[in-house]
Protein backbone atom coordinates (compact mmCIF):
# COMPACT_ATOMS: atom_id res chain seq x y z
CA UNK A 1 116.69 86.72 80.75
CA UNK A 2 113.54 86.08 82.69
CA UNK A 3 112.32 86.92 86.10
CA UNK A 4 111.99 84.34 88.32
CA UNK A 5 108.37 84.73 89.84
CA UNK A 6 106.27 83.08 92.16
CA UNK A 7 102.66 81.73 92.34
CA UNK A 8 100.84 82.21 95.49
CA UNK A 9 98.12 82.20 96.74
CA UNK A 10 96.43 84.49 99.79
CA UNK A 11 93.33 84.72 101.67
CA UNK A 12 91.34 88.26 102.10
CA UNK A 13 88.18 88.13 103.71
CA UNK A 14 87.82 84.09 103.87
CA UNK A 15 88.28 84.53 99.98
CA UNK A 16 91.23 83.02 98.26
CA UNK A 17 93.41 85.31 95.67
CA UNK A 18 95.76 83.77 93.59
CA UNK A 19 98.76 85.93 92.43
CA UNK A 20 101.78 86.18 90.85
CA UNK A 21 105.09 87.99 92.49
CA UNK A 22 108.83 88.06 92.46
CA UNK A 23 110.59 86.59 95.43
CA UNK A 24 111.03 89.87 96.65
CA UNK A 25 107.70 90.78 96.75
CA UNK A 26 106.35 87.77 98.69
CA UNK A 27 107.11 89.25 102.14
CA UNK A 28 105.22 91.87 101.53
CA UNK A 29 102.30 90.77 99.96
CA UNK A 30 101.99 88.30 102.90
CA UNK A 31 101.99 91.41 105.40
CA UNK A 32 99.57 93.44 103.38
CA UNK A 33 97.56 90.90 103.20
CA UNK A 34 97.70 90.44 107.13
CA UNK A 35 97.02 94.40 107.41
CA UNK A 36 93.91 93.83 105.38
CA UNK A 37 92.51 91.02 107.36
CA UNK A 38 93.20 92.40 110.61
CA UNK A 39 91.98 95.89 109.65
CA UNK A 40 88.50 93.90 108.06
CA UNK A 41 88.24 92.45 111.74
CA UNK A 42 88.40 95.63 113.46
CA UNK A 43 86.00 96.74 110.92
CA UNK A 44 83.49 93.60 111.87
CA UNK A 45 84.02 94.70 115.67
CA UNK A 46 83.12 97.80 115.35
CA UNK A 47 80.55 98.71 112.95
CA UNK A 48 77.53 96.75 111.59
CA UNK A 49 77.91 95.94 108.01
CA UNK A 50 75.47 93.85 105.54
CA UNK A 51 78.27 91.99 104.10
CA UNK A 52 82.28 91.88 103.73
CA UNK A 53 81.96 93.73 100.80
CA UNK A 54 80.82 97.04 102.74
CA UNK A 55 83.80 95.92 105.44
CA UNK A 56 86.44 95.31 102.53
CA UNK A 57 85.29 99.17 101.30
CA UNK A 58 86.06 100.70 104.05
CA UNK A 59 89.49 98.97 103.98
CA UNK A 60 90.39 100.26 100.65
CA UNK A 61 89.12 103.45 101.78
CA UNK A 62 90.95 103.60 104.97
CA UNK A 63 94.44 102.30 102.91
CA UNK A 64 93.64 104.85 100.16
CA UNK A 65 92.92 108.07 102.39
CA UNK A 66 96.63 106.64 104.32
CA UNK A 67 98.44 106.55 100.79
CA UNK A 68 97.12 110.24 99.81
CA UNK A 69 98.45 111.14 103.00
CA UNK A 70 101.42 109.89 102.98
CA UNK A 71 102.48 111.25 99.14
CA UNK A 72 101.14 114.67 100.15
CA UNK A 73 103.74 114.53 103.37
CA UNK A 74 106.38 112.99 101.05
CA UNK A 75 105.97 116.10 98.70
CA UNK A 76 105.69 118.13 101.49
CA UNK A 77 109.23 117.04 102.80
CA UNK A 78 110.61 116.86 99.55
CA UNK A 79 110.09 120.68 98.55
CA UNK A 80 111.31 121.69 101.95
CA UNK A 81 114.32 119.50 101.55
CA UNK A 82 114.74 120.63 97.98
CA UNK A 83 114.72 124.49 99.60
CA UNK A 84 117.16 123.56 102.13
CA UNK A 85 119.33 122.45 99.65
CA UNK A 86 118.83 125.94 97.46
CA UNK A 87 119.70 127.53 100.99
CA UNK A 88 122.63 125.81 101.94
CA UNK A 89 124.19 125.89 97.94
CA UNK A 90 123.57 129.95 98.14
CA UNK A 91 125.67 130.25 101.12
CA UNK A 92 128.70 127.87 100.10
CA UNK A 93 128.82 129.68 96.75
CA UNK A 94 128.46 132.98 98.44
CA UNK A 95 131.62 132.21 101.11
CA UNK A 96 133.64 130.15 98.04
């Protein structure tokens, strides 16, 4: 069976990207894509830059330095939940 995808097309930096997604995906893409623009604007506004290519790296950076630290909170959360869990298994056994 195949999965139905779609072809768009979106616009980063004045440049056009053309992509390929599932349905599901499209709604997100198109707000990522708004992220990225606005957050290349705020870039323009506030720092002098010889081309888009120095504002779109400090986009990538800016997204990138977000995703590290959101995994290293994730983890973070996850071991303290997965301790929680040790805690609260060790006292129902222990009152079984």
């Amino acid at each position: 069976m195949e999965t139905k995808v779609l072809n768009i097309t979106v616009n980063i930096a004045g440049r056009p990207y053309k992509m390929t997604v599932k349905p599901q995906q499209e709604e997100t893409v198109r707000k990522a894509t708004k992220l990225v623009n606005r957050a290349i604007t705020e870039y323009a506004h506030s720092f002098e830059y010889s081309d888009q290519q120095d504002l779109v790296a400090m986009v990538a950076l800016q997204f990138a330095t977000d995703a590290v630290s959101l995994q290293k909170e994730k983890n973070f959360r996850e071991k303290e939940m997965e301790q929680k869990l040790k805690e609260m298994d060790q006292l129902l056994t222990s009152n079984i």
